[in-house]
C-alpha atoms as a PDB file:
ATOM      1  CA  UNK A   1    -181.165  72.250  64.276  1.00  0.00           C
ATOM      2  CA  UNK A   2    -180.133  71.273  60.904  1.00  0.00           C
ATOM      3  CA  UNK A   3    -182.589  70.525  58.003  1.00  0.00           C
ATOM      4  CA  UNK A   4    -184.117  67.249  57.546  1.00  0.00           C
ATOM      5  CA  UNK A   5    -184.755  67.517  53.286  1.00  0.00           C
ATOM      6  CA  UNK A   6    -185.087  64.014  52.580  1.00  0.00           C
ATOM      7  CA  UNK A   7    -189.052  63.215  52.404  1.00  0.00           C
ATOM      8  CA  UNK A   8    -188.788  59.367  51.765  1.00  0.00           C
ATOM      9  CA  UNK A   9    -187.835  59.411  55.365  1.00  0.00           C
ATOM     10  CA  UNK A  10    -185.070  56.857  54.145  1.00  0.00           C
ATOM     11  CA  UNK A  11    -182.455  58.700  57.245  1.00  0.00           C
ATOM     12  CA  UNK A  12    -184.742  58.063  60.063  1.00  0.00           C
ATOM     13  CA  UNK A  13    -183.886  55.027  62.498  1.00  0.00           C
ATOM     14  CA  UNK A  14    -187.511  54.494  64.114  1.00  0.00           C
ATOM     15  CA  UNK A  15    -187.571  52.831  67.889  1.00  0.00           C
ATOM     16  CA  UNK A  16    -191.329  52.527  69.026  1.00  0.00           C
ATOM     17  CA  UNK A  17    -190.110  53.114  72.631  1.00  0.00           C
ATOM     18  CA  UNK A  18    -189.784  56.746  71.017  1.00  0.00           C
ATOM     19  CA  UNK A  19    -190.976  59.578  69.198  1.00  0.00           C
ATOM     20  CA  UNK A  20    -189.753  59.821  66.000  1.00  0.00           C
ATOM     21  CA  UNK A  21    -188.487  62.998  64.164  1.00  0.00           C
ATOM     22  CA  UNK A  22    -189.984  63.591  60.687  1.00  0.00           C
ATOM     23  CA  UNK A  23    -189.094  67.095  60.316  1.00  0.00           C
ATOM     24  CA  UNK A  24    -186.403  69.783  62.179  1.00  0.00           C
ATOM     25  CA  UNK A  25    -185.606  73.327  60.733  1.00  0.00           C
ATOM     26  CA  UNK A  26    -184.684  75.943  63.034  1.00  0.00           C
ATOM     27  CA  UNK A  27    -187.827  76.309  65.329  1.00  0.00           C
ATOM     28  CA  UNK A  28    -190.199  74.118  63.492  1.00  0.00           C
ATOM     29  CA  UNK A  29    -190.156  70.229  64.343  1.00  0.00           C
ATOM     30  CA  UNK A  30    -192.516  67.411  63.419  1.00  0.00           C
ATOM     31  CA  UNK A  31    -192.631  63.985  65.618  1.00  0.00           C
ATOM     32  CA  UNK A  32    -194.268  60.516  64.395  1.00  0.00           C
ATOM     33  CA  UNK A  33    -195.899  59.873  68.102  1.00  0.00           C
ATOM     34  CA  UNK A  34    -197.966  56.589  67.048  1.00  0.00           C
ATOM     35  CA  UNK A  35    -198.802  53.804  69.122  1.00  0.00           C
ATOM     36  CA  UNK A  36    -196.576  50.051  69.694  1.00  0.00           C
ATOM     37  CA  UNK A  37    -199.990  48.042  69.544  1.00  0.00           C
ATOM     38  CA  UNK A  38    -199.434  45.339  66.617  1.00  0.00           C
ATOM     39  CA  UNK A  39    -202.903  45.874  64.872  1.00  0.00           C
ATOM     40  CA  UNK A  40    -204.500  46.557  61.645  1.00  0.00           C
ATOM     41  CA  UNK A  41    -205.683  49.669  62.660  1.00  0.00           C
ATOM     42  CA  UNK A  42    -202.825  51.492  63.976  1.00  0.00           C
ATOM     43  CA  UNK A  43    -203.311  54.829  64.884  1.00  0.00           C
ATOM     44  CA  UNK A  44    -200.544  57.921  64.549  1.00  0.00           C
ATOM     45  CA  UNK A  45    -200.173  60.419  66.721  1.00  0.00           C
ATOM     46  CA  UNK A  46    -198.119  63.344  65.552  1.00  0.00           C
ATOM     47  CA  UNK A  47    -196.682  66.545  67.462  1.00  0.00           C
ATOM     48  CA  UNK A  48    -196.118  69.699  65.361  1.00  0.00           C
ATOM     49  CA  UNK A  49    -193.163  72.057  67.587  1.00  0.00           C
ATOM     50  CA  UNK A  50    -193.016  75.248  66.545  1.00  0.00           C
ATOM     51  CA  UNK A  51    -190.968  77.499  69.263  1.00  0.00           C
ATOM     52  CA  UNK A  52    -193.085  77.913  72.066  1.00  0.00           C
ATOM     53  CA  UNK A  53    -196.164  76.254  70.437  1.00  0.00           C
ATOM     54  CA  UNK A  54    -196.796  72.148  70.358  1.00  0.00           C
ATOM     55  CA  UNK A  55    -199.861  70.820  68.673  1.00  0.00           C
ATOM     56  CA  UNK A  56    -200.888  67.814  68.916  1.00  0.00           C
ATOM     57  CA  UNK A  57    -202.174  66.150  65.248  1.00  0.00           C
ATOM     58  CA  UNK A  58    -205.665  63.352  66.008  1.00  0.00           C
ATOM     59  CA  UNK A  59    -204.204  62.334  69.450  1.00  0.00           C
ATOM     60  CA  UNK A  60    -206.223  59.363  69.452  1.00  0.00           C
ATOM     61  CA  UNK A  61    -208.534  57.256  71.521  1.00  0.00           C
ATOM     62  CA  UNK A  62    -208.491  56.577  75.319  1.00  0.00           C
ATOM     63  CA  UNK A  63    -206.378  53.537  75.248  1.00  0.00           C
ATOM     64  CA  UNK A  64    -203.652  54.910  73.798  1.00  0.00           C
ATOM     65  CA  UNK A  65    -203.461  58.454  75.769  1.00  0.00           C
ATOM     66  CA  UNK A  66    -200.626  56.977  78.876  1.00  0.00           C
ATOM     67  CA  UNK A  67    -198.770  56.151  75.973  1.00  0.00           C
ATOM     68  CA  UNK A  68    -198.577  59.400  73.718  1.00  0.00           C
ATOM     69  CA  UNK A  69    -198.800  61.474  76.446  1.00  0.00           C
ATOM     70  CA  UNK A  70    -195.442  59.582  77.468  1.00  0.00           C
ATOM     71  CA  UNK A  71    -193.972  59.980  74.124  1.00  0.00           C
ATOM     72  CA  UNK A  72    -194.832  63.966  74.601  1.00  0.00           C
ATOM     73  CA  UNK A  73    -192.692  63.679  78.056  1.00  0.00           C
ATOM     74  CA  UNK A  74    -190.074  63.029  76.379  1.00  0.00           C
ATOM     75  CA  UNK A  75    -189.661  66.233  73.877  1.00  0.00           C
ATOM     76  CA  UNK A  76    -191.289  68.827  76.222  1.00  0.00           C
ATOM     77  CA  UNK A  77    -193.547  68.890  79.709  1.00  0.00           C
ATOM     78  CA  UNK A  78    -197.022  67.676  78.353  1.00  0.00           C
ATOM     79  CA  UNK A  79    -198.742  70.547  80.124  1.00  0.00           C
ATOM     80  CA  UNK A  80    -196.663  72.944  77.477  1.00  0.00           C
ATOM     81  CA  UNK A  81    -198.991  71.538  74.799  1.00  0.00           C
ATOM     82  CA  UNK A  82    -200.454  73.850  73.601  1.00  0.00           C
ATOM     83  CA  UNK A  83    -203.343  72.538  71.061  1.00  0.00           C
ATOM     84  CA  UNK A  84    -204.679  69.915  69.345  1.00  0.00           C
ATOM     85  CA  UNK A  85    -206.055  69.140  65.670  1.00  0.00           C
ATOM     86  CA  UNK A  86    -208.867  67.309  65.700  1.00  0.00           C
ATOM     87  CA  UNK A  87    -209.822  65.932  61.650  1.00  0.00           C
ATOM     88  CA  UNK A  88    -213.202  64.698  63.099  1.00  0.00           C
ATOM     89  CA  UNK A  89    -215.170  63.459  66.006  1.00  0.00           C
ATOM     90  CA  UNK A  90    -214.712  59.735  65.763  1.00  0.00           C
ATOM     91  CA  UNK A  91    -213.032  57.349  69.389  1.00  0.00           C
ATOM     92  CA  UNK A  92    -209.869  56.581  67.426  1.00  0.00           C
ATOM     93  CA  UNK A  93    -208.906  60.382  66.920  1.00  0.00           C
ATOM     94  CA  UNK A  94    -210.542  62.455  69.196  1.00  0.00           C
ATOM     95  CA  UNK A  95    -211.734  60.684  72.821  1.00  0.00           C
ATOM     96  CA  UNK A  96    -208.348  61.253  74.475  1.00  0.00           C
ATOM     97  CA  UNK A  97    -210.002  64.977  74.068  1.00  0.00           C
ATOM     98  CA  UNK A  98    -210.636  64.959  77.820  1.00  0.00           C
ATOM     99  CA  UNK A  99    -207.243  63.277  79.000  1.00  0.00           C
ATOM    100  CA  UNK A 100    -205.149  66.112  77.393  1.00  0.00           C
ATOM    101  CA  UNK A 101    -207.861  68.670  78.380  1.00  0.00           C
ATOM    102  CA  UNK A 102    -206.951  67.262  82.278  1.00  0.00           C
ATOM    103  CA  UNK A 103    -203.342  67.734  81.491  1.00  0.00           C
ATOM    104  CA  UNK A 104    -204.062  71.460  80.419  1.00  0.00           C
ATOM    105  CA  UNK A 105    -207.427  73.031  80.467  1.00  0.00           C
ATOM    106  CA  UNK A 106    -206.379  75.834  78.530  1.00  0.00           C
ATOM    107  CA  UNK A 107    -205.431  73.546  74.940  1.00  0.00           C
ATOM    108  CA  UNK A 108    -206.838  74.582  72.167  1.00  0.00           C
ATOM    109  CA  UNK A 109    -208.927  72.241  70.581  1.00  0.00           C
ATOM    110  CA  UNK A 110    -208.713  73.178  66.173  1.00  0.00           C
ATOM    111  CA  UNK A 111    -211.811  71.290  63.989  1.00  0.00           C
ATOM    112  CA  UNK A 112    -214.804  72.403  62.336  1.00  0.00           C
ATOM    113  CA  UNK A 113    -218.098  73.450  62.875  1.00  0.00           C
ATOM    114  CA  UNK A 114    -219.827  69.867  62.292  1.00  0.00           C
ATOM    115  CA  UNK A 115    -217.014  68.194  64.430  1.00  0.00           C
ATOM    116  CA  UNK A 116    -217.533  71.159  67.572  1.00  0.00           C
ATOM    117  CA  UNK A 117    -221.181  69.912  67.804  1.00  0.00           C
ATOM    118  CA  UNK A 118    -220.052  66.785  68.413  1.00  0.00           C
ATOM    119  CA  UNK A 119    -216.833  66.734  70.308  1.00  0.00           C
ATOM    120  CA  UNK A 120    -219.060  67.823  73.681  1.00  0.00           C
ATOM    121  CA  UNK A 121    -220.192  64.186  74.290  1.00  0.00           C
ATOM    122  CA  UNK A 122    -216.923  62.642  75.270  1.00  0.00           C
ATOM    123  CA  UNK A 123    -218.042  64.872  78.292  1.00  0.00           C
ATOM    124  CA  UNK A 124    -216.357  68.313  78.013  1.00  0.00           C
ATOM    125  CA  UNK A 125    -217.503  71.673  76.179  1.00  0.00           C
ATOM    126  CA  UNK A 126    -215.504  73.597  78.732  1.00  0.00           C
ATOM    127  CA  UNK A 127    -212.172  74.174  76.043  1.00  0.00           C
ATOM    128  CA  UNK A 128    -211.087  76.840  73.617  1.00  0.00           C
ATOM    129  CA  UNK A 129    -212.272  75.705  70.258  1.00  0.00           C
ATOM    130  CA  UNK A 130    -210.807  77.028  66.990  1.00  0.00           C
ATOM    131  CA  UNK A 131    -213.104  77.401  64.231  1.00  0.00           C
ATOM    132  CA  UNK A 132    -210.982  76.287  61.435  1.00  0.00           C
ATOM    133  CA  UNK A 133    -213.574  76.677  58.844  1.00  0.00           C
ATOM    134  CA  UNK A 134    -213.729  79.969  59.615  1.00  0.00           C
ATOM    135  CA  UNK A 135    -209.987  80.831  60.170  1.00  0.00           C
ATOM    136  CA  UNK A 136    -208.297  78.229  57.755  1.00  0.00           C
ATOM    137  CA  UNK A 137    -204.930  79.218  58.548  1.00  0.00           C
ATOM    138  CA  UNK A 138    -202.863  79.293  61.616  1.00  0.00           C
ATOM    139  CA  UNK A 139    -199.931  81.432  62.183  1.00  0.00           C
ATOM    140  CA  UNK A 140    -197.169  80.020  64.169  1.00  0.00           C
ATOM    141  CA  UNK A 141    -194.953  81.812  66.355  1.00  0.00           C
ATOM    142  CA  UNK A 142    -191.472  80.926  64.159  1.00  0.00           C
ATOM    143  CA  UNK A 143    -193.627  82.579  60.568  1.00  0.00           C
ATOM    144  CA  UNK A 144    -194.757  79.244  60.034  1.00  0.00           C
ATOM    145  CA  UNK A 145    -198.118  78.314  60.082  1.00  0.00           C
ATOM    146  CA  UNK A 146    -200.662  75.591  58.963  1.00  0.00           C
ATOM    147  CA  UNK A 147    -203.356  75.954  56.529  1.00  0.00           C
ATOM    148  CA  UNK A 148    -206.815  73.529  57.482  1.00  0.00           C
ATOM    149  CA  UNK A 149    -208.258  72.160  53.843  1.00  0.00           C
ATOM    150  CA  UNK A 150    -212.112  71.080  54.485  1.00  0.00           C
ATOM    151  CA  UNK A 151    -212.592  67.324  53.142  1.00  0.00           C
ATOM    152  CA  UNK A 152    -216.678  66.956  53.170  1.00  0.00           C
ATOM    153  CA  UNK A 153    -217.653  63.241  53.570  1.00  0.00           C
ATOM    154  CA  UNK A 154    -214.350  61.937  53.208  1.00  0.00           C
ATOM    155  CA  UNK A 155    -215.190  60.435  55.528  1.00  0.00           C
ATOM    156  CA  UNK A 156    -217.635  62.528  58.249  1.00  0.00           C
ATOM    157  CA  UNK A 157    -219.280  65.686  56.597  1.00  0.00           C
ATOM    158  CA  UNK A 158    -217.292  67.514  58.742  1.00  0.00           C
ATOM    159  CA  UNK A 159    -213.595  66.381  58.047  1.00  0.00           C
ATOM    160  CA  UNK A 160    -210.709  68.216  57.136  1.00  0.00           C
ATOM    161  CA  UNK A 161    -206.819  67.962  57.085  1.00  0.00           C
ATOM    162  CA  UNK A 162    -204.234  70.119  57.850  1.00  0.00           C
ATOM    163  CA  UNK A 163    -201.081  71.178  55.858  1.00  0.00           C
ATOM    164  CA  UNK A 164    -198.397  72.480  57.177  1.00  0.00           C
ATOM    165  CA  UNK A 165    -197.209  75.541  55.472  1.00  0.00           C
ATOM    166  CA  UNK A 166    -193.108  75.149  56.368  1.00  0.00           C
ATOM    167  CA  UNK A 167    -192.238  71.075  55.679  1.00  0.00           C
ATOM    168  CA  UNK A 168    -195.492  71.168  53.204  1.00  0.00           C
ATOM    169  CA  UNK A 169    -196.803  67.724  54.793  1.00  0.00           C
ATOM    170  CA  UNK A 170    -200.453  67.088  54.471  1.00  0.00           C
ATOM    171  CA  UNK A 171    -201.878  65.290  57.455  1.00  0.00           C
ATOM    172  CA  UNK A 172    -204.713  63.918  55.725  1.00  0.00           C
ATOM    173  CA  UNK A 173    -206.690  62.387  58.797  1.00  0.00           C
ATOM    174  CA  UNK A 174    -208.532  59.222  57.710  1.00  0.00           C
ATOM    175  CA  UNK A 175    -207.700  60.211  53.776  1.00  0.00           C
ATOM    176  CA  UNK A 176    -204.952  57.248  52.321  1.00  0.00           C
ATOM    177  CA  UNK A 177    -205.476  55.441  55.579  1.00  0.00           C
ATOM    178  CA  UNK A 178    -204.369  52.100  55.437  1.00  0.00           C
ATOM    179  CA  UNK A 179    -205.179  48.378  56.895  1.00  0.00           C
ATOM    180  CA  UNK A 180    -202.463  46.802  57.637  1.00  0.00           C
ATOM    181  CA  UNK A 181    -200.520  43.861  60.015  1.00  0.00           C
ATOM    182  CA  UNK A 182    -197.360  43.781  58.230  1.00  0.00           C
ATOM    183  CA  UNK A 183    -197.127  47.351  58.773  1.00  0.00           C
ATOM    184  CA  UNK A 184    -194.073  50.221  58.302  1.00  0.00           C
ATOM    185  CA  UNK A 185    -193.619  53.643  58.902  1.00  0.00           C
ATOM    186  CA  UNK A 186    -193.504  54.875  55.696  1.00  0.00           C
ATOM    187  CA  UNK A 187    -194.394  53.239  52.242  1.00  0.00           C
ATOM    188  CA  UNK A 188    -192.508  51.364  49.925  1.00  0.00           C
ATOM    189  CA  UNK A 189    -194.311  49.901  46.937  1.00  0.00           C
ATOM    190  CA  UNK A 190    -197.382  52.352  46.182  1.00  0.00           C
ATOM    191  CA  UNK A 191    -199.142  49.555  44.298  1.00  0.00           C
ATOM    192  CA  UNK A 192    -198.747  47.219  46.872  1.00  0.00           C
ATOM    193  CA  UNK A 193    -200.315  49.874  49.495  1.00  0.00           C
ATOM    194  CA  UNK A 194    -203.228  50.443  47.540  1.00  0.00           C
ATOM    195  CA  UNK A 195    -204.825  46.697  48.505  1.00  0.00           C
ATOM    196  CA  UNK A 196    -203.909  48.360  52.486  1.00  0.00           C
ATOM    197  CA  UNK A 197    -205.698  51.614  51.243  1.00  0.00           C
ATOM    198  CA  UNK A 198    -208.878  49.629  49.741  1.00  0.00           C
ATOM    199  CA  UNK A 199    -209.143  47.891  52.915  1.00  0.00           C
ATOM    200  CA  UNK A 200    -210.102  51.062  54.065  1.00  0.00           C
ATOM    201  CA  UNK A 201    -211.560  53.454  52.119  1.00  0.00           C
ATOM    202  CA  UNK A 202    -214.288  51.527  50.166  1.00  0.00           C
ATOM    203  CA  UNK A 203    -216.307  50.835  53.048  1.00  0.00           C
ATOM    204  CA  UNK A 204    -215.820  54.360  54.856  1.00  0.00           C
ATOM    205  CA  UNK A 205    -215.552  56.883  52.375  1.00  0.00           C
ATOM    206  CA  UNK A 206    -218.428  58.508  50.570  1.00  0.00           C
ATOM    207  CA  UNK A 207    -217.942  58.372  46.840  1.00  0.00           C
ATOM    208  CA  UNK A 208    -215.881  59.254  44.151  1.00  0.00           C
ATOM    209  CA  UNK A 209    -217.387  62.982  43.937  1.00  0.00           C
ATOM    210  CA  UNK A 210    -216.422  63.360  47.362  1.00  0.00           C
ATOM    211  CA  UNK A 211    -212.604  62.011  46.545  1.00  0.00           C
ATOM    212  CA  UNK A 212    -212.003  64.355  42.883  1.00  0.00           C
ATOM    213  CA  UNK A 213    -213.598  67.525  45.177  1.00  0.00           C
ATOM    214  CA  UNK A 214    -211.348  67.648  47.664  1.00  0.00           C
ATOM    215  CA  UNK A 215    -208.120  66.243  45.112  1.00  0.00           C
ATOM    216  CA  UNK A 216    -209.240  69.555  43.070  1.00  0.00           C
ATOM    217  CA  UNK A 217    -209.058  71.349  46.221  1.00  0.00           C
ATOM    218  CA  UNK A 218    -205.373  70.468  47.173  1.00  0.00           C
ATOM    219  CA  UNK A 219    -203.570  69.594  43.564  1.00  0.00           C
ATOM    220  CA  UNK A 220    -202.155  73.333  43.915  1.00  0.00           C
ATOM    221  CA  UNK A 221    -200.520  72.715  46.789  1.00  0.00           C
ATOM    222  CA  UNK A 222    -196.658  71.071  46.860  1.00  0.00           C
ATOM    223  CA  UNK A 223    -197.254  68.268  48.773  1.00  0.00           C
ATOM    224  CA  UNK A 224    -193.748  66.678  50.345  1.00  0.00           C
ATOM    225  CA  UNK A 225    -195.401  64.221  52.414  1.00  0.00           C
ATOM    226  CA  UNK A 226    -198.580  62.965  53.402  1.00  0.00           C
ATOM    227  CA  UNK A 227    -199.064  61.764  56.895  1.00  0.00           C
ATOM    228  CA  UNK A 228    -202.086  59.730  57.605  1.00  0.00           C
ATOM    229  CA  UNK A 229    -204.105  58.701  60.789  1.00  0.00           C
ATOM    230  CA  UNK A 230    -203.837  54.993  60.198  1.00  0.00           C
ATOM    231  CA  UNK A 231    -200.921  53.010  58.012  1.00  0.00           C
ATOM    232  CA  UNK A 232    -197.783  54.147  56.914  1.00  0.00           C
ATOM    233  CA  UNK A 233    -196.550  57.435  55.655  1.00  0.00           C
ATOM    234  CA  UNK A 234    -196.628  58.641  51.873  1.00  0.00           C
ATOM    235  CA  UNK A 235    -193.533  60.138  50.829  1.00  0.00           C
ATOM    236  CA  UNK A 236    -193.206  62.430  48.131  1.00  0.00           C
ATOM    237  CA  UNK A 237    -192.285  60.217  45.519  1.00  0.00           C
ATOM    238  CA  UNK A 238    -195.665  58.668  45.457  1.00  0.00           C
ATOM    239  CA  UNK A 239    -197.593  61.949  45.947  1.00  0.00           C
ATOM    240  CA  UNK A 240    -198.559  62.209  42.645  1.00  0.00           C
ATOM    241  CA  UNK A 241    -199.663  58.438  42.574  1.00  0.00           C
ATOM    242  CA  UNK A 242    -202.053  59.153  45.869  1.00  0.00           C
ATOM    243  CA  UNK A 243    -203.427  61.732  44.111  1.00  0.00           C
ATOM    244  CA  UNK A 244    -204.487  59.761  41.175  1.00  0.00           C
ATOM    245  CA  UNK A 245    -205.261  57.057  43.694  1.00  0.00           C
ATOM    246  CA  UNK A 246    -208.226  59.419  44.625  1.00  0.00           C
ATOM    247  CA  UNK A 247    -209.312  60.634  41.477  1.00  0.00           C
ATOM    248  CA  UNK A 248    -209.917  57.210  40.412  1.00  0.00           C
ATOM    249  CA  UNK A 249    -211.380  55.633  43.670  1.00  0.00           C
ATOM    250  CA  UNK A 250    -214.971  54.000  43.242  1.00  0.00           C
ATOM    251  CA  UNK A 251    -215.695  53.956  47.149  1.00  0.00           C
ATOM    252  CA  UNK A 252    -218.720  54.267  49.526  1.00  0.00           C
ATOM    253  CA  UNK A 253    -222.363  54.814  47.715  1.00  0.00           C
ATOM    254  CA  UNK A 254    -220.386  54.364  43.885  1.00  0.00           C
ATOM    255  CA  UNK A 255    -220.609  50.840  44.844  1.00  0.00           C
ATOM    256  CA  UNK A 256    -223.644  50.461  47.027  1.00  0.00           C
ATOM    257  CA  UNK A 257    -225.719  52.410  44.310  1.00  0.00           C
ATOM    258  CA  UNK A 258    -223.905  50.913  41.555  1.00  0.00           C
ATOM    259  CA  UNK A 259    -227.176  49.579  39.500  1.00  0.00           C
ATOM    260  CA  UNK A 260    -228.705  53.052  40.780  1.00  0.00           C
ATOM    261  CA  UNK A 261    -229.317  54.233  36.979  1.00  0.00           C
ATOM    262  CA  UNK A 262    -231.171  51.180  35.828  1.00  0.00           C
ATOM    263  CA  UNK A 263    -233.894  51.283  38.605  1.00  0.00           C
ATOM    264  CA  UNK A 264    -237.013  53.159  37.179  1.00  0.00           C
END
C-alpha cells in the first residue's frame, strides 16, 4: 500500500458504517474502529495491522463489542486478532475483555501490573497477559513495534499509553479525552477543544504533578498524532499545544485541595 503522510487526517472520507484508515505503509496499517452511538462519551476503538499481527487498541465496553467486532470483519476474520491493549481496567475500555477472549482464547491481553490485578473480575484470568511494565516495547513482525509509556494516576495508578514506533501516534487512553455532542473525528480549533477536554479531565485526572510527569516522560518522543479513547483525534499540528495543554492543567486534587496550604 502506498503511504498515508498527511497527519491532519484532512484525505480521509469517514463513513461510520466502516472502519476508517488512519495509517497504511507497506505491512503496517492503523484503523479508527469507534462506535455510531451519538453521545458525549464516545468511545474509539482502534486496530493496529501489522502483517500477520492485529491488535486491538481499548476495545471498549460490552455494548459496543457486536459492533467493533463487526468493523474487525470487515479488514480480517476476528479470530486472526491477535491482541489487545488494554490502558486500564475501567467498563468503557476493557469489559468487552471476555467477548474477544470468546472469539479467540489465545489473544493476548497487553496492560500493567495494577490493571492485571484487576482485569480478572469481568470474569476471566484464563488469557495470556503481557506485562508491559516490564517489557515496554513490542516488536512487530514487519520491524515495527510499539513502545508502552506508564501514565501513573492519569487517570488509574495503573495507566499507560502506547506509541507506536512506525506512524509515531500516541494512543493516549483517557489522556486529551474529550466531552463532546457535536463531535468529529479529528480536531479543528485546539482552543475550542480544550472546553471538550476540561469536561473531562478536571474531574478524573489526578493533579497537575501527575500531568508535567508523564509530559516530561514523552516530550522526546515525535509525536504525529495523538489518538484518544474518547473525542476526536489530535493531529500533529496541535501536538505541541496538547502538550502545553498538560503542563498547565490544574485538574483532580489541585482543585479539591486548593486552600490545602492555609489549613494549619
Amino acid at each position: 500500500m502506498n503511504t498515508i503522510t498527511d497527519d491532519d487526517f484532512t484525505h480521509i472520507s469517514m463513513d461510520l458504517a466502516r472502519p476508517t484508515i488512519l495509517y497504511s505503509e507497506n505491512d503496517h496499517r492503523i484503523y479508527w474502529l469507534g462506535i455510531t452511538d451519538e453521545t458525549a462519551f464516545r468511545c474509539n476503538a482502534y486496530l493496529i495491522v501489522d502483517k500477520h499481527e492485529a491488535i486491538l487498541v481499548d476495545p471498549g465496553g460490552k455494548p459496543y463489542f457486536a459492533q467493533v467486532k463487526q468493523r474487525v470483519a470487515q479488514i480480517l476474520p476476528p479470530e486472526n486478532v491477535t491482541g489487545m491493549v488494554l490502558c486500564h481496567q475501567d467498563p468503557d475500555v476493557a469489559a468487552s475483555m471476555t467477548d474477544w477472549l470468546e472469539v479467540n482464547p489465545s489473544m493476548r491481553v497487553f496492560t500493567t501490573p495494577r490493571t492485571q490485578v484487576l482485569l480478572p473480575h469481568y470474569g476471566r484470568s484464563d488469557y495470556q497477559y503481557y506485562n508491559v511494565a516490564e517489557s515496554p516495547v513490542y516488536a512487530l513482525p514487519s520491524g515495527a513495534g510499539l513502545k508502552f509509556i506508564e501514565a501513573p494516576f492519569l487517570h488509574f495508578p495503573g495507566a499507560f499509553v502506547t506509541y507506536d514506533m512506525q506512524s509515531h501516534y500516541l494512543f493516549s487512553g483517557d489522556i486529551w479525552a474529550a466531552l463532546d455532542l457535536d463531535w468529529t473525528l479529528t480536531v479543528d480549533s485546539f482552543e475550542a477543544h480544550i472546553h471538550k477536554m476540561n469536561l473531562f479531565h478536571l474531574d478524573y485526572m489526578a493533579s497537575n504533578r501527575a500531568a508535567r510527569g508523564f509530559v516530561k516522560r514523552i516530550e522526546g518522543l515525535p509525536i504525529k498524532a495523538i489518538l484518544p479513547q474518547h473525542g476526536s483525534i489530535i493531529g500533529v499540528r496541535h501536538v505541541a499545544a496538547a502538550l502545553d495543554y498538560l503542563r498547565n492543567l490544574q485538574c483532580g486534587t489541585d482543585i479539591i485541595y486548593a486552600d490545602m496550604e492555609e489549613l494549619p
